[in-house]
PDB file of N, CA and C in Angstrom:
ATOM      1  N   UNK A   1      78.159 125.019 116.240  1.00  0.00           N
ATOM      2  CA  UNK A   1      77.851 124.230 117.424  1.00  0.00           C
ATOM      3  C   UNK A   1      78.368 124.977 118.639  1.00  0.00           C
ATOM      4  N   UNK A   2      77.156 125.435 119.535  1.00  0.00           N
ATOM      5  CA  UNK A   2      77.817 126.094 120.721  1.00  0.00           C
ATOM      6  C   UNK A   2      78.609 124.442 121.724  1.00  0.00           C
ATOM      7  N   UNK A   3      79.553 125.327 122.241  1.00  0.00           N
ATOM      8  CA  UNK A   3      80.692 124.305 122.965  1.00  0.00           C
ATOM      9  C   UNK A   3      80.299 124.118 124.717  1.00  0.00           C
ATOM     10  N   UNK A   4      79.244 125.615 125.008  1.00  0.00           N
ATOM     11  CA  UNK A   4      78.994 125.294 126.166  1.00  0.00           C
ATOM     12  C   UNK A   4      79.787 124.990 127.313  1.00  0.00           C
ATOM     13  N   UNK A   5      79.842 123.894 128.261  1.00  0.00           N
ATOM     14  CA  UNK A   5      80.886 123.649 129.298  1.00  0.00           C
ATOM     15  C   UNK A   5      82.012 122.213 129.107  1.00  0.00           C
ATOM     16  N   UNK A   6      81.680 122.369 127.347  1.00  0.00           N
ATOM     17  CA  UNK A   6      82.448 121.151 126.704  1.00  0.00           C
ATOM     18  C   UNK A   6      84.048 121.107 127.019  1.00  0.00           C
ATOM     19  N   UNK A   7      85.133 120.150 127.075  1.00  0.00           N
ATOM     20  CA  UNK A   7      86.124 119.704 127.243  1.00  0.00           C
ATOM     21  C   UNK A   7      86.879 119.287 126.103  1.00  0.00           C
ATOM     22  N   UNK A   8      87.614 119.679 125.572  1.00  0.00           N
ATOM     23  CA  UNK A   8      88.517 118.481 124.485  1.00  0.00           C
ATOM     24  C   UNK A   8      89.043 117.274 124.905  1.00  0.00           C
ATOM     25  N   UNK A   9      88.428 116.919 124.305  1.00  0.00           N
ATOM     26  CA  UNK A   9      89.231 115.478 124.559  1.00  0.00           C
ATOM     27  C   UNK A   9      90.405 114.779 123.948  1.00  0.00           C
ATOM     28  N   UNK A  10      91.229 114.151 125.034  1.00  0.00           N
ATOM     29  CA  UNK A  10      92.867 113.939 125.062  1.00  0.00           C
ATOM     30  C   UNK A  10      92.279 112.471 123.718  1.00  0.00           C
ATOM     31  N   UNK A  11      93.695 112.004 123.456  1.00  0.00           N
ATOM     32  CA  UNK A  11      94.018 111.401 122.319  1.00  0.00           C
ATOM     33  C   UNK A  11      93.832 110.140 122.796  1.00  0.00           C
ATOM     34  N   UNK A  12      93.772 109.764 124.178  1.00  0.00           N
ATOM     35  CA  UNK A  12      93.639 108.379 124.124  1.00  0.00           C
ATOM     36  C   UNK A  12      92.299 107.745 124.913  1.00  0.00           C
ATOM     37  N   UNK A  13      91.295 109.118 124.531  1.00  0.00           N
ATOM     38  CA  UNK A  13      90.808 108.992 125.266  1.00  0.00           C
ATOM     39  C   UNK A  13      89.501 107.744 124.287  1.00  0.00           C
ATOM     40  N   UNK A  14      88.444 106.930 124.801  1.00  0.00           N
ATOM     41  CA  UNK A  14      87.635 106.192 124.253  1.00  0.00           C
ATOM     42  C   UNK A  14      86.977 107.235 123.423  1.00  0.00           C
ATOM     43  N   UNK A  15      86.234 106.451 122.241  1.00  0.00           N
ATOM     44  CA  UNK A  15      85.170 106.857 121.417  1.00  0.00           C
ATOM     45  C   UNK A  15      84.282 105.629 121.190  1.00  0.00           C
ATOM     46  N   UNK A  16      83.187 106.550 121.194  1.00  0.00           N
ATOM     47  CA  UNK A  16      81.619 105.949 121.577  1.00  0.00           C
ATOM     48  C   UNK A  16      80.757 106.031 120.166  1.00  0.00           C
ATOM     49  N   UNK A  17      80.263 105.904 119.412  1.00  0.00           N
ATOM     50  CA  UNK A  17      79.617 106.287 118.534  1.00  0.00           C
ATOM     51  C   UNK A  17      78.456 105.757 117.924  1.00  0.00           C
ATOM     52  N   UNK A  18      77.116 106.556 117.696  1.00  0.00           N
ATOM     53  CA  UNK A  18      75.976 105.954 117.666  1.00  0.00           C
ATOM     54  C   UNK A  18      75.694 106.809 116.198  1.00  0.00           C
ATOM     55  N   UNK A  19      75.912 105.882 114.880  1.00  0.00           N
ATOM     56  CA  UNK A  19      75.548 106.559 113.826  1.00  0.00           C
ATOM     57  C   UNK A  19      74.223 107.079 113.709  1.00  0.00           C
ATOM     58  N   UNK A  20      73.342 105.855 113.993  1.00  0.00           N
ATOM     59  CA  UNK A  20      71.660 106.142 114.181  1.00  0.00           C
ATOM     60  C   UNK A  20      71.277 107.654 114.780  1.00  0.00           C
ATOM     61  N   UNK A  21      72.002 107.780 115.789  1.00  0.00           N
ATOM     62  CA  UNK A  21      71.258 109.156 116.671  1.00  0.00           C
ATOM     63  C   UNK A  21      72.387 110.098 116.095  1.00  0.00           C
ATOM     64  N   UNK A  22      73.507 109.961 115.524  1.00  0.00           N
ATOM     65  CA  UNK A  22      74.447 111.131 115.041  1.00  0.00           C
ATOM     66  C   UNK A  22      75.221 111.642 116.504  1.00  0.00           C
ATOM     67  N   UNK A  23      75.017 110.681 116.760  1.00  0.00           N
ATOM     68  CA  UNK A  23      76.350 111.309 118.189  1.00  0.00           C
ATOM     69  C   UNK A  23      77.579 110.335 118.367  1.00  0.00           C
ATOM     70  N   UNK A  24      78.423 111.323 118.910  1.00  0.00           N
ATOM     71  CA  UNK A  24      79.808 110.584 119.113  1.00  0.00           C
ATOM     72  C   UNK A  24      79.993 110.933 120.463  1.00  0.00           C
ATOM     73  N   UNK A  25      80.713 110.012 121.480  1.00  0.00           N
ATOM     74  CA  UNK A  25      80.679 110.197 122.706  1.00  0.00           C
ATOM     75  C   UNK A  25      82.975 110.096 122.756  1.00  0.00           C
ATOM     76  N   UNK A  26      84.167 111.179 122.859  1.00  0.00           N
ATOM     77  CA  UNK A  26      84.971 110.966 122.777  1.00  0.00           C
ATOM     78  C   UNK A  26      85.350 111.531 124.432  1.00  0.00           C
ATOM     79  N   UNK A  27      85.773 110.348 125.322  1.00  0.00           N
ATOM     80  CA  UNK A  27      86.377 110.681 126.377  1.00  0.00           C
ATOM     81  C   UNK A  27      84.869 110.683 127.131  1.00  0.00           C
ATOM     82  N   UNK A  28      85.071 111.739 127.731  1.00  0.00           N
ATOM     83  CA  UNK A  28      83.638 112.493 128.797  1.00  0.00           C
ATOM     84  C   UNK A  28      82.671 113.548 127.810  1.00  0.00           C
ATOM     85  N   UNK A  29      83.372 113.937 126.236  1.00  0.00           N
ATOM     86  CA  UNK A  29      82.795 114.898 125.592  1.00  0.00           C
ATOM     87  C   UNK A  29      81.878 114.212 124.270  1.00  0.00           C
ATOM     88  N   UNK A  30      80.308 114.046 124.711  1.00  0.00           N
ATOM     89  CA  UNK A  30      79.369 114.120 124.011  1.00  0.00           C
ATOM     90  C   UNK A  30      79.239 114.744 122.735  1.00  0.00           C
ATOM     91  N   UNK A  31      79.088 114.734 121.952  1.00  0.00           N
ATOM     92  CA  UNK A  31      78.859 115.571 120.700  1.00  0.00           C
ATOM     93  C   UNK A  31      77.767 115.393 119.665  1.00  0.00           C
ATOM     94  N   UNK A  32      76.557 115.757 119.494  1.00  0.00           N
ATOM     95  CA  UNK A  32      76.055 115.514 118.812  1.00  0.00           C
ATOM     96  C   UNK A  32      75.331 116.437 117.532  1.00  0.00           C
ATOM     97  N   UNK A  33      75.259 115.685 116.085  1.00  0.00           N
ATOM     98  CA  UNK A  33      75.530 116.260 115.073  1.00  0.00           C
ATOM     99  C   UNK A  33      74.338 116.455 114.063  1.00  0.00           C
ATOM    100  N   UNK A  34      73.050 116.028 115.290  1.00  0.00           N
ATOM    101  CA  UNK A  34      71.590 115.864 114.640  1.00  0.00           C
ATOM    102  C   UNK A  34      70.645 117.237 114.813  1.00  0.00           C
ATOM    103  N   UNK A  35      69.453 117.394 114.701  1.00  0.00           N
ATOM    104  CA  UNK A  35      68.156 118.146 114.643  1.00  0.00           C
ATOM    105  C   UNK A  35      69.424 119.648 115.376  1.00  0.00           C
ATOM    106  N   UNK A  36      69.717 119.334 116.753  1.00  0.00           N
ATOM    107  CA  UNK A  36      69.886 120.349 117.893  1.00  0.00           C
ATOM    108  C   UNK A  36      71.769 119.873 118.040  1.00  0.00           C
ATOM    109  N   UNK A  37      72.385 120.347 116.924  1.00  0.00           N
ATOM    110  CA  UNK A  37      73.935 119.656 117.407  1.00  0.00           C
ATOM    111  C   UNK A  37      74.288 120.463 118.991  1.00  0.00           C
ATOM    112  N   UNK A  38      74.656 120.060 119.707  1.00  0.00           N
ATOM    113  CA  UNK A  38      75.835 120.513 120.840  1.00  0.00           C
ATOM    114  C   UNK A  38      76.827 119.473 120.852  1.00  0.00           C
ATOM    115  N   UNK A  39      77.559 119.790 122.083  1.00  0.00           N
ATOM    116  CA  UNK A  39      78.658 119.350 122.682  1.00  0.00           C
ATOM    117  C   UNK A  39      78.589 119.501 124.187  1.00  0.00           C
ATOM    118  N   UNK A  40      78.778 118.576 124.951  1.00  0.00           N
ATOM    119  CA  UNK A  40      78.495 118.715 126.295  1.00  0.00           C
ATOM    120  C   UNK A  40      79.577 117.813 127.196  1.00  0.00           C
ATOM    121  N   UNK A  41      80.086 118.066 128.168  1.00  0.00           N
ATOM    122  CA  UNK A  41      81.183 117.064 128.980  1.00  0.00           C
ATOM    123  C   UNK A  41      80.240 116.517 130.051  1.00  0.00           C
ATOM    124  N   UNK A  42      80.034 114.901 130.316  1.00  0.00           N
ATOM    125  CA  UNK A  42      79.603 114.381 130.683  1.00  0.00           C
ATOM    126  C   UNK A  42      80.025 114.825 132.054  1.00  0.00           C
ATOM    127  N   UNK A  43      78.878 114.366 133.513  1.00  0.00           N
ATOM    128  CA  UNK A  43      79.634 114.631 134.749  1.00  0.00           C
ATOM    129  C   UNK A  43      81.011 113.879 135.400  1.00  0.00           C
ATOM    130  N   UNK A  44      81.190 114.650 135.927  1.00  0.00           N
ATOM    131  CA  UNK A  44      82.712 113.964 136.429  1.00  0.00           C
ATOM    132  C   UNK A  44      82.154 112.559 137.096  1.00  0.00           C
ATOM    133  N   UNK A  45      82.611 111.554 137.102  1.00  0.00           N
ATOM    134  CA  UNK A  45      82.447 110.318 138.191  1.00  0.00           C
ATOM    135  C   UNK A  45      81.360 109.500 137.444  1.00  0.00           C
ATOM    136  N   UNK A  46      80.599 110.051 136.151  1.00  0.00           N
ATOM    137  CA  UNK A  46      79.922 109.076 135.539  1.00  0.00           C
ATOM    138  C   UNK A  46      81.147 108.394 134.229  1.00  0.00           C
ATOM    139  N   UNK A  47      81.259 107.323 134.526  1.00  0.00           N
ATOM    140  CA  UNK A  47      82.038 106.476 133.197  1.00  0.00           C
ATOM    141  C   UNK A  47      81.303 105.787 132.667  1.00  0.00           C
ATOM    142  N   UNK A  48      81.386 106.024 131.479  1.00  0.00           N
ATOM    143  CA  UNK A  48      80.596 106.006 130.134  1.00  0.00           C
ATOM    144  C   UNK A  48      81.174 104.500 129.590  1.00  0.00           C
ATOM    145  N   UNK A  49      79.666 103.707 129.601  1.00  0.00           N
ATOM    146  CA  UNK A  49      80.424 102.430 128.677  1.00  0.00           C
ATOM    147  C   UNK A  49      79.624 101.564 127.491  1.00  0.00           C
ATOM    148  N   UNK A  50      78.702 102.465 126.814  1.00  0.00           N
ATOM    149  CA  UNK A  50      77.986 102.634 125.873  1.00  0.00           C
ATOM    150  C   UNK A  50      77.011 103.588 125.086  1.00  0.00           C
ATOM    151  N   UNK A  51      76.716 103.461 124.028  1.00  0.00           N
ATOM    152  CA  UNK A  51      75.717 104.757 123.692  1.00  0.00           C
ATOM    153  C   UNK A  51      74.893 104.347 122.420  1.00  0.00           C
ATOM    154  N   UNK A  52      73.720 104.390 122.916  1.00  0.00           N
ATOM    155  CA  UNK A  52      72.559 103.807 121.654  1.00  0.00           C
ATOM    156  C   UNK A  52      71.372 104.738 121.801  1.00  0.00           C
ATOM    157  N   UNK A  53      71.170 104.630 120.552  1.00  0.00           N
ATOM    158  CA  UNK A  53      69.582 105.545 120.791  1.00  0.00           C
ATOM    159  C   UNK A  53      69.269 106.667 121.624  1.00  0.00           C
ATOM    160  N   UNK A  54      70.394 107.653 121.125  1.00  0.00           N
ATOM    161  CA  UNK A  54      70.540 109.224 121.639  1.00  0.00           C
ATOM    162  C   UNK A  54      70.463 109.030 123.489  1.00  0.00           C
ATOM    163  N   UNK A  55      71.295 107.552 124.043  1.00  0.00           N
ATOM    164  CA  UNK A  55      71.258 107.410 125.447  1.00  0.00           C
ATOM    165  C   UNK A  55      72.884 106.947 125.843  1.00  0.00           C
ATOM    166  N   UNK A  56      73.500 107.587 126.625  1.00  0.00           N
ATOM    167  CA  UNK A  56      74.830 106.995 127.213  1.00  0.00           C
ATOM    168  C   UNK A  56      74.578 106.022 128.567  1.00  0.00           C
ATOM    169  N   UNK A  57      74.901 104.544 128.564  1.00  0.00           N
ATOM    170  CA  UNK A  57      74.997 103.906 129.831  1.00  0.00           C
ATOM    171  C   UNK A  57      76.229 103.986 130.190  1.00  0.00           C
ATOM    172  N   UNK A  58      76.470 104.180 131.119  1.00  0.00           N
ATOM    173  CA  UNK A  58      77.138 104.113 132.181  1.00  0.00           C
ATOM    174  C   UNK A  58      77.177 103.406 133.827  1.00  0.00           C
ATOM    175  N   UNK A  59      77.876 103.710 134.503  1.00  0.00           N
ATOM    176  CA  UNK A  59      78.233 103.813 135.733  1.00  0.00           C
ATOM    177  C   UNK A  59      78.758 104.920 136.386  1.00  0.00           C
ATOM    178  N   UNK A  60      78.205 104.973 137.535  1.00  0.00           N
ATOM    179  CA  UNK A  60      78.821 105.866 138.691  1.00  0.00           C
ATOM    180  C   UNK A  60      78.693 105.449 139.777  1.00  0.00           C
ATOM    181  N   UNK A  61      79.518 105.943 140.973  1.00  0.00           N
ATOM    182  CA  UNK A  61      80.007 105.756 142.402  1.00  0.00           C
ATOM    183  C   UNK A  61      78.702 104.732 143.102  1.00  0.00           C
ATOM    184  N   UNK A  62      77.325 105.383 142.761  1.00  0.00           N
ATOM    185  CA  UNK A  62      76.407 104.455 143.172  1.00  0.00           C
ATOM    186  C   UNK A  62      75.387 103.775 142.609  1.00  0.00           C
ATOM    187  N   UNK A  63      75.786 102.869 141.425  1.00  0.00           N
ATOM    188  CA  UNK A  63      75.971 102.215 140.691  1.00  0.00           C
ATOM    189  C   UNK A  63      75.221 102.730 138.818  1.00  0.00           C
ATOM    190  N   UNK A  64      74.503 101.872 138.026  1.00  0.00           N
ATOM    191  CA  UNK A  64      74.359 101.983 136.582  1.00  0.00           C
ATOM    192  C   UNK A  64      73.340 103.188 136.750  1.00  0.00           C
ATOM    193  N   UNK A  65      73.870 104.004 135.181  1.00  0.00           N
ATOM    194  CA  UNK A  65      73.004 105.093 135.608  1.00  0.00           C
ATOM    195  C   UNK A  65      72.904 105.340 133.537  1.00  0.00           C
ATOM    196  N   UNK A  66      72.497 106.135 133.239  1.00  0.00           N
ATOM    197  CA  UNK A  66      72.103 106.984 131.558  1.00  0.00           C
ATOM    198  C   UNK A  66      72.054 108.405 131.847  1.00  0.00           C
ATOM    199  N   UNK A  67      72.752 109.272 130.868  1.00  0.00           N
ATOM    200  CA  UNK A  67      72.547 110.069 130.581  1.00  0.00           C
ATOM    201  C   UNK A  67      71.912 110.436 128.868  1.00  0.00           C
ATOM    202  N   UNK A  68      70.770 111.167 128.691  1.00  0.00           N
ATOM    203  CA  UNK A  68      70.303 111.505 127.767  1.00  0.00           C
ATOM    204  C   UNK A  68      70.741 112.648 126.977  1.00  0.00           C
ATOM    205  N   UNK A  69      71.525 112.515 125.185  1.00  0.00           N
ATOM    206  CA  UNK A  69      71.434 113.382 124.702  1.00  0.00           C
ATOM    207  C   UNK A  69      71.204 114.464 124.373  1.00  0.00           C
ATOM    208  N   UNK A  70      72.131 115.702 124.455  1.00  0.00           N
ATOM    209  CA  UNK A  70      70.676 117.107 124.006  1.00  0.00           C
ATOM    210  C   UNK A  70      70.420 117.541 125.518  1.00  0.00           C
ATOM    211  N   UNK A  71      70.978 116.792 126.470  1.00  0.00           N
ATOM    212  CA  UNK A  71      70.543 118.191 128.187  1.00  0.00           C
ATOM    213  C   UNK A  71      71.973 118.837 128.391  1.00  0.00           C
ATOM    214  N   UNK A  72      71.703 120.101 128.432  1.00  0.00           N
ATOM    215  CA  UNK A  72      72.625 121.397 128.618  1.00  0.00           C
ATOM    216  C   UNK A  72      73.842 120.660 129.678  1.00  0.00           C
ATOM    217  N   UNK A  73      72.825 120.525 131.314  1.00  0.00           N
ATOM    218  CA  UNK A  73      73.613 120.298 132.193  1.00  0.00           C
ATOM    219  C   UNK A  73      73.606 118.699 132.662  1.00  0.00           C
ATOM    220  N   UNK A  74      73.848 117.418 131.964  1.00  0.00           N
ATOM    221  CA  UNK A  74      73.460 116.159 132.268  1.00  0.00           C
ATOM    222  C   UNK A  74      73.447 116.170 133.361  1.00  0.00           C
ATOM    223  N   UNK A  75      72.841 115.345 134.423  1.00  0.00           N
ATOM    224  CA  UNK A  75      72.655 114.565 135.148  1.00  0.00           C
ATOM    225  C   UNK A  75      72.433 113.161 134.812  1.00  0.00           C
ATOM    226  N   UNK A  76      72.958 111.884 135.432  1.00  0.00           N
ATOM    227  CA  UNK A  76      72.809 110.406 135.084  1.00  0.00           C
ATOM    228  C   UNK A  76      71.765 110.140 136.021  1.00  0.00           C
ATOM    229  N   UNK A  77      71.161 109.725 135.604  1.00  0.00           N
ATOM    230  CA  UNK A  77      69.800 108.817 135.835  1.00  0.00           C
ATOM    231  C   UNK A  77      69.740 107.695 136.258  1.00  0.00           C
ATOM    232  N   UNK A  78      69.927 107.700 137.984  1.00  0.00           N
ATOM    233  CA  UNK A  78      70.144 105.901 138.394  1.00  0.00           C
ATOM    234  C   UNK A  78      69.231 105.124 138.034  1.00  0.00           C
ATOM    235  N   UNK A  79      69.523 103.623 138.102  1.00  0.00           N
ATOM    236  CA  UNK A  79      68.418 102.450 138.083  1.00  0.00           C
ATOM    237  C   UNK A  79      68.987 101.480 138.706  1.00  0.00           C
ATOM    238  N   UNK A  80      68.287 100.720 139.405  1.00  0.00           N
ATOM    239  CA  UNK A  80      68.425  99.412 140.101  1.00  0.00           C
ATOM    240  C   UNK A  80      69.487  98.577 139.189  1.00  0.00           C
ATOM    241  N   UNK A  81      70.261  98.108 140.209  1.00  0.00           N
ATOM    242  CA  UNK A  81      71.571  96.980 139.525  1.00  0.00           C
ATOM    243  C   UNK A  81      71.453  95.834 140.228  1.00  0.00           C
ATOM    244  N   UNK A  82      71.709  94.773 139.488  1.00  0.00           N
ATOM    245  CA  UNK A  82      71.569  92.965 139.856  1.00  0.00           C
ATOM    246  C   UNK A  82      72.512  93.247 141.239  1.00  0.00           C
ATOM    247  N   UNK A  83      72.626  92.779 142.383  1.00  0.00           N
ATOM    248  CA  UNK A  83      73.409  92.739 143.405  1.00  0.00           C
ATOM    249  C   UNK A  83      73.546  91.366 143.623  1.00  0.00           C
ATOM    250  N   UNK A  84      74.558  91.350 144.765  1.00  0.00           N
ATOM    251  CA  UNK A  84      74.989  89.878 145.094  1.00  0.00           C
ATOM    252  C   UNK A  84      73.793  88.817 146.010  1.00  0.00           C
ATOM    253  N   UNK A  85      72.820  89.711 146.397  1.00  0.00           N
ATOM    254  CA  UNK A  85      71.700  88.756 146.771  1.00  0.00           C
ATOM    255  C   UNK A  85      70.677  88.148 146.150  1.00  0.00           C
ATOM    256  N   UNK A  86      70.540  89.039 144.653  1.00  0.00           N
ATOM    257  CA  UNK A  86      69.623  88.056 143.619  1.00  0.00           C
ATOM    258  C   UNK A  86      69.899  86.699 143.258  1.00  0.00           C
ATOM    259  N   UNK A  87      68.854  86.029 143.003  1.00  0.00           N
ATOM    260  CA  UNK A  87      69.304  85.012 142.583  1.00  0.00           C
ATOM    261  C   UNK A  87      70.118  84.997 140.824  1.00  0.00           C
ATOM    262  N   UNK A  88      70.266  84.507 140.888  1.00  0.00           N
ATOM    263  CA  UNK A  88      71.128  84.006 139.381  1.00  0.00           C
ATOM    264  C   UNK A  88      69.883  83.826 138.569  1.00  0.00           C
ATOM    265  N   UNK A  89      69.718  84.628 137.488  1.00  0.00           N
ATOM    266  CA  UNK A  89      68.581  84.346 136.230  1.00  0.00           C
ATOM    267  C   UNK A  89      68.888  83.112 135.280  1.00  0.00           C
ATOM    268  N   UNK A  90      67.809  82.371 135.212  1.00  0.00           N
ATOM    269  CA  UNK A  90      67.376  81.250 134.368  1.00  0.00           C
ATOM    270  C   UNK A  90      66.896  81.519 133.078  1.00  0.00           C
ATOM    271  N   UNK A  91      67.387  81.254 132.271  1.00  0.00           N
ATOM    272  CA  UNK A  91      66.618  81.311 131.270  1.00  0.00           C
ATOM    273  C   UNK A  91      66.153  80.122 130.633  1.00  0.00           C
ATOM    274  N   UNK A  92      64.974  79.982 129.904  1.00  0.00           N
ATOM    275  CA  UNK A  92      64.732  78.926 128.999  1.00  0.00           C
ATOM    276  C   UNK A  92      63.962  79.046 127.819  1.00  0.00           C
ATOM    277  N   UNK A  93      64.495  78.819 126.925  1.00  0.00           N
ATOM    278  CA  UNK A  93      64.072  78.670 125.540  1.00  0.00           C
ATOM    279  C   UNK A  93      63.325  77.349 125.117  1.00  0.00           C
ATOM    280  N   UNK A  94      62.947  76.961 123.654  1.00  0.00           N
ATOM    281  CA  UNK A  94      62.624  76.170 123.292  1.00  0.00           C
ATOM    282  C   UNK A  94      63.468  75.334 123.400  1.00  0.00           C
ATOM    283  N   UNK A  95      64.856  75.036 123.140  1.00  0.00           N
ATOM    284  CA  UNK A  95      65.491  74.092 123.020  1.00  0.00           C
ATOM    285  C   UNK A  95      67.033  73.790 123.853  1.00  0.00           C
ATOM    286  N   UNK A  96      66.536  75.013 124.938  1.00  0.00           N
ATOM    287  CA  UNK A  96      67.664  74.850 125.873  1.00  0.00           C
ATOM    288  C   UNK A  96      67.683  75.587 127.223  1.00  0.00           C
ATOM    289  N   UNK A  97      68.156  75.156 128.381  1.00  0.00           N
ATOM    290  CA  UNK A  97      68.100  75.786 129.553  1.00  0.00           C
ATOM    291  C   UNK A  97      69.297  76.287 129.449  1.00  0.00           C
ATOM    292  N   UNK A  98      69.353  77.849 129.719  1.00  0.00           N
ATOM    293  CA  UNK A  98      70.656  78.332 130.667  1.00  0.00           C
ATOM    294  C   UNK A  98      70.576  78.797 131.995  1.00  0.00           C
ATOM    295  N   UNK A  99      71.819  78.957 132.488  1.00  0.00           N
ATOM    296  CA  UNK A  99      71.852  78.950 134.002  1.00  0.00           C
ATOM    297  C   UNK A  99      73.109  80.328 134.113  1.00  0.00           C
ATOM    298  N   UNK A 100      73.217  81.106 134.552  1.00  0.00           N
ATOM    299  CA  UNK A 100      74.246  81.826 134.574  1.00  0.00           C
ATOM    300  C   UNK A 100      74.373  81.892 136.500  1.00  0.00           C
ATOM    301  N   UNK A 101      75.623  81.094 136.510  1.00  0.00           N
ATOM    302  CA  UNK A 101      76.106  81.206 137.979  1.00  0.00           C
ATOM    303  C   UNK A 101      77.519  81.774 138.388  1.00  0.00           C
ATOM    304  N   UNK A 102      77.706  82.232 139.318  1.00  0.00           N
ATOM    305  CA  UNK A 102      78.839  83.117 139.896  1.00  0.00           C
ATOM    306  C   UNK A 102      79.450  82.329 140.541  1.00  0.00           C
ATOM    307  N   UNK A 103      80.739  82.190 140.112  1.00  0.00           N
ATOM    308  CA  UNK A 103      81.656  81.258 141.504  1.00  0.00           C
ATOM    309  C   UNK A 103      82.981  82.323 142.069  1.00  0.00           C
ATOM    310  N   UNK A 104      83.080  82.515 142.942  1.00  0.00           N
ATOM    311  CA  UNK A 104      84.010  83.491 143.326  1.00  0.00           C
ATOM    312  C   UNK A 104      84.401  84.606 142.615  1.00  0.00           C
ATOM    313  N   UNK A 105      84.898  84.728 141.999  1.00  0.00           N
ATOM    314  CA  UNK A 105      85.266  86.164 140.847  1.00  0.00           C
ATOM    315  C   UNK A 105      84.834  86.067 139.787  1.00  0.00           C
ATOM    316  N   UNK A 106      84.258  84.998 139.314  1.00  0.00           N
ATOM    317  CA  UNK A 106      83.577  84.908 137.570  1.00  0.00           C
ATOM    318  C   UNK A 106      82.597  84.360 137.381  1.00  0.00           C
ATOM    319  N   UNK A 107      81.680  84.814 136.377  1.00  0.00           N
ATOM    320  CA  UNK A 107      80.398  84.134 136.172  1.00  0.00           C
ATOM    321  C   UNK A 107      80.725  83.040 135.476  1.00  0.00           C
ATOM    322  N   UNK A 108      79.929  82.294 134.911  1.00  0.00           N
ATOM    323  CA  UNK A 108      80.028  81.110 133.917  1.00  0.00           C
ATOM    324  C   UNK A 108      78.476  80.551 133.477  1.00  0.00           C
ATOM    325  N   UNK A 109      77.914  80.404 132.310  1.00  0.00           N
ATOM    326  CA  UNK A 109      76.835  80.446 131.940  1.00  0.00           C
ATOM    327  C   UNK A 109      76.721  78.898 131.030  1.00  0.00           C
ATOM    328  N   UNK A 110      76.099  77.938 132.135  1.00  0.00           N
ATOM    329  CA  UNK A 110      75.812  76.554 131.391  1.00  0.00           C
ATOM    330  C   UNK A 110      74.377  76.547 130.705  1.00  0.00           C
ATOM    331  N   UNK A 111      74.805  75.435 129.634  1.00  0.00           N
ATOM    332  CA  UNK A 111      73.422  75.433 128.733  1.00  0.00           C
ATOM    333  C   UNK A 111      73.470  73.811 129.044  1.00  0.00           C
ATOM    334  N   UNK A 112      71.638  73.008 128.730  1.00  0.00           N
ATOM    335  CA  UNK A 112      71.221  72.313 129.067  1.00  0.00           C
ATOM    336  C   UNK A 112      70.132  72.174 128.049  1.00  0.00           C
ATOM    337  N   UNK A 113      70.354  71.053 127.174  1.00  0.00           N
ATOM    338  CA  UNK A 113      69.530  71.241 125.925  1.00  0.00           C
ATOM    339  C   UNK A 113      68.239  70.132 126.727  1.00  0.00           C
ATOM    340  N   UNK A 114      67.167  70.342 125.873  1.00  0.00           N
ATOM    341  CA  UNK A 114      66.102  70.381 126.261  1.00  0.00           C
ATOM    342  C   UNK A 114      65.484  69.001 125.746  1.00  0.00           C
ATOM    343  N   UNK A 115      65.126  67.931 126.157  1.00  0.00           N
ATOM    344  CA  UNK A 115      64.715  66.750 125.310  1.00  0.00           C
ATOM    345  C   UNK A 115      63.179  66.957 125.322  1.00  0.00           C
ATOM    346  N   UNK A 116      62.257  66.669 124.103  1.00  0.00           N
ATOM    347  CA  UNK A 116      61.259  66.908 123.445  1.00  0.00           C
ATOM    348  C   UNK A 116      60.507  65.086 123.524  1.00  0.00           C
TER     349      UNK A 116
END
């Protein structure tokens, strides 16, 4: 496995791991152990807070972003994030309304069962 511009990663640092795609994400250092193994150190300022399906989500400085498995030099990939002017999403099912609302520092998500 070439190591490339890979980092070791310290002992306390998180581990990420996606058996399906054969990658392990320890600290900022990517590793993956499938078709094309490398090792790659994620960019500085993206923090990593999941990894499924050969994809790391994250965050960075301006806001949710992914980086994809298997690129030499990552770059994270922004996308639109819920902000404080959306409304609050509704959901409804067959047999129940939820409501997820924000009151000062915490969400809280009421359910409202559904009479038939």
């Amino acid at each position: 496995v070439a190591m490339g511009e890979a980092s070791l990663p310290g002992e306390d640092d998180p581990v990420l791991v996606d058996s399906a795609a054969s990658t392990v994400l320890v600290g900022s250092t990517l590793i993956s152990t499938g078709a094309s193994p490398s090792a790659t150190t994620l960019p500085a300022g993206f923090t990593p807070t999941t990894l499924h399906g050969g994809i790391v989500y994250g965050t960075t400085s301006d806001g949710p972003g992914t980086v994809t498995v298997g690129q030499p030099a990552p770059e994270p990939k922004l996308w639109p994030a819920y902000t404080d002017a959306d409304p609050a999403p509704a959901i409804v099912t067959d047999d129940a309304i939820y409501l997820v609302a924000t009151q000062l520092e915490q969400s809280k998500i009421y359910r409202l069962d559904r009479k038939h």
